[in-house]
Protein backbone atom coordinates (compact mmCIF):
# COMPACT_ATOMS: atom_id res chain seq x y z
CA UNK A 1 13.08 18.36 9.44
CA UNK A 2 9.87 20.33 10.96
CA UNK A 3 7.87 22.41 9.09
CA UNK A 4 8.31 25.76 11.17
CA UNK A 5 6.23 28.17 9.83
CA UNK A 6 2.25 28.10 10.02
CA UNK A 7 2.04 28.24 5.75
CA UNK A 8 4.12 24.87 6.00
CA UNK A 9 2.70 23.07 8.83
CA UNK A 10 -0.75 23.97 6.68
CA UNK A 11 0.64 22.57 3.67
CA UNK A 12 1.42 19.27 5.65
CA UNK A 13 -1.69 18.71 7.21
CA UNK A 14 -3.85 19.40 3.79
CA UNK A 15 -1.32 17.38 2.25
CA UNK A 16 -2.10 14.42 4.99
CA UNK A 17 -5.71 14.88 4.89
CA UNK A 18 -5.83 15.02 1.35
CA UNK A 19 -4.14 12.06 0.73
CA UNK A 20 -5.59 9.90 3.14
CA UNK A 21 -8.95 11.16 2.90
CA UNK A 22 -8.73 10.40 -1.06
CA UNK A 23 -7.19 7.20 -0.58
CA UNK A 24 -9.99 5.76 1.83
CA UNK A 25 -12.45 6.96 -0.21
CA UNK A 26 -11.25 5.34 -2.76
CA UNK A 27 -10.96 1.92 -0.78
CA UNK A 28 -14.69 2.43 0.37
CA UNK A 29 -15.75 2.89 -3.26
CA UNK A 30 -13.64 -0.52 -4.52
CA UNK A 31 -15.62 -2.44 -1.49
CA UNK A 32 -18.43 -2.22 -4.19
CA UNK A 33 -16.68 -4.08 -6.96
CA UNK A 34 -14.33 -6.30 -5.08
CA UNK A 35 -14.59 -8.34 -1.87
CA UNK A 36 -12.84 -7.14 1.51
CA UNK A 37 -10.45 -10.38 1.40
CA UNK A 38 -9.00 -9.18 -1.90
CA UNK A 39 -8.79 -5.46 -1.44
CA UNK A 40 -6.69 -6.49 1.96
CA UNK A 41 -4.43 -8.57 -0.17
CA UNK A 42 -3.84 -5.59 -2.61
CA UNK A 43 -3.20 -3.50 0.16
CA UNK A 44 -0.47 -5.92 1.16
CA UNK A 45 1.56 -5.08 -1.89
CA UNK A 46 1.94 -1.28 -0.61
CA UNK A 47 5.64 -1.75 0.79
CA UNK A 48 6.47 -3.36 -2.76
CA UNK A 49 5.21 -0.45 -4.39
CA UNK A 50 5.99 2.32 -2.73
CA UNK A 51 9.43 0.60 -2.29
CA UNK A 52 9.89 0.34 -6.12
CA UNK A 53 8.97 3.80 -6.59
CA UNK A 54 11.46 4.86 -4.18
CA UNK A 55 14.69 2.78 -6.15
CA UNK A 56 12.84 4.42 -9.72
CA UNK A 57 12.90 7.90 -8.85
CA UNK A 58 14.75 8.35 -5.42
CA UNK A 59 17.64 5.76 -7.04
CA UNK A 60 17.14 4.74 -3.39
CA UNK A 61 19.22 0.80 -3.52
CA UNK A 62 17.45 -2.04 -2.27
CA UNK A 63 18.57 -4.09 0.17
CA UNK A 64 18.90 -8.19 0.02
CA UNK A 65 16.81 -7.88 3.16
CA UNK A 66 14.21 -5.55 1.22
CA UNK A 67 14.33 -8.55 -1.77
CA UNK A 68 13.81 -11.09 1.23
CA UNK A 69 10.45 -9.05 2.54
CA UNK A 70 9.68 -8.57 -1.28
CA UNK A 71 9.35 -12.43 -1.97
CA UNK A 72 8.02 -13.63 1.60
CA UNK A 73 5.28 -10.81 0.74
CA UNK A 74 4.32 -12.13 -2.51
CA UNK A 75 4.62 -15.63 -1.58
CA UNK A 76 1.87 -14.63 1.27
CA UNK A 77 -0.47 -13.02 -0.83
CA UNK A 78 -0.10 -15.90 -3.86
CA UNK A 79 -0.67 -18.65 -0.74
CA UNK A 80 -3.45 -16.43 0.91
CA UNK A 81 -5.02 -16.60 -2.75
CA UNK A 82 -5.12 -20.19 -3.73
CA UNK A 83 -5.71 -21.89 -0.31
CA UNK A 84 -8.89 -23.18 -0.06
CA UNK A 85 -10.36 -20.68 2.56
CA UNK A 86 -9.98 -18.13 -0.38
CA UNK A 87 -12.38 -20.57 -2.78
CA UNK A 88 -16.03 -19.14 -2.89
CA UNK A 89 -18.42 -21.18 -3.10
CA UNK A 90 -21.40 -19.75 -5.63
């Protein structure tokens, strides 16, 4: 389960470091186009995703509890997005 030899546990960390250096770079560079309130909503629809990807290529199966979390996420982010807080007033 552990990577045991120093060639692995290297491969791990660059791999970690990569990855989440690239991906918060990437979330500091959208803060220019979009607004913080929507990039944290996107964010929310990681489990979905990653989720999804996992039942494409893994064939992993998904749950009625995982279909549950999918909807109550969704129907989060869709009332986050149209309440009246979310309105910006120009």
């Amino acid at each position: 389960m552990f990577p045991i030899t120093l060639q692995t546990w290297l491969a791990v960390i660059g791999l970690g470091i990569i990855s989440e250096g690239l991906g918060q770079r990437l979330l500091a560079d959208c803060l220019d186009k979009f607004s913080s309130s929507f990039i944290a909503m996107f964010l929310l629809l990681e489990p979905i995703v990653s989720a999804m990807l996992a039942w494409f290529i893994f064939a992993e199966a998904l749950s009625s509890i995982t279909w549950i979390g999918f909807v109550i996420i969704l129907t989060g982010i869709y009332l986050a997005q149209s309440s009246n807080a979310a309105v910006h007033e120009g």
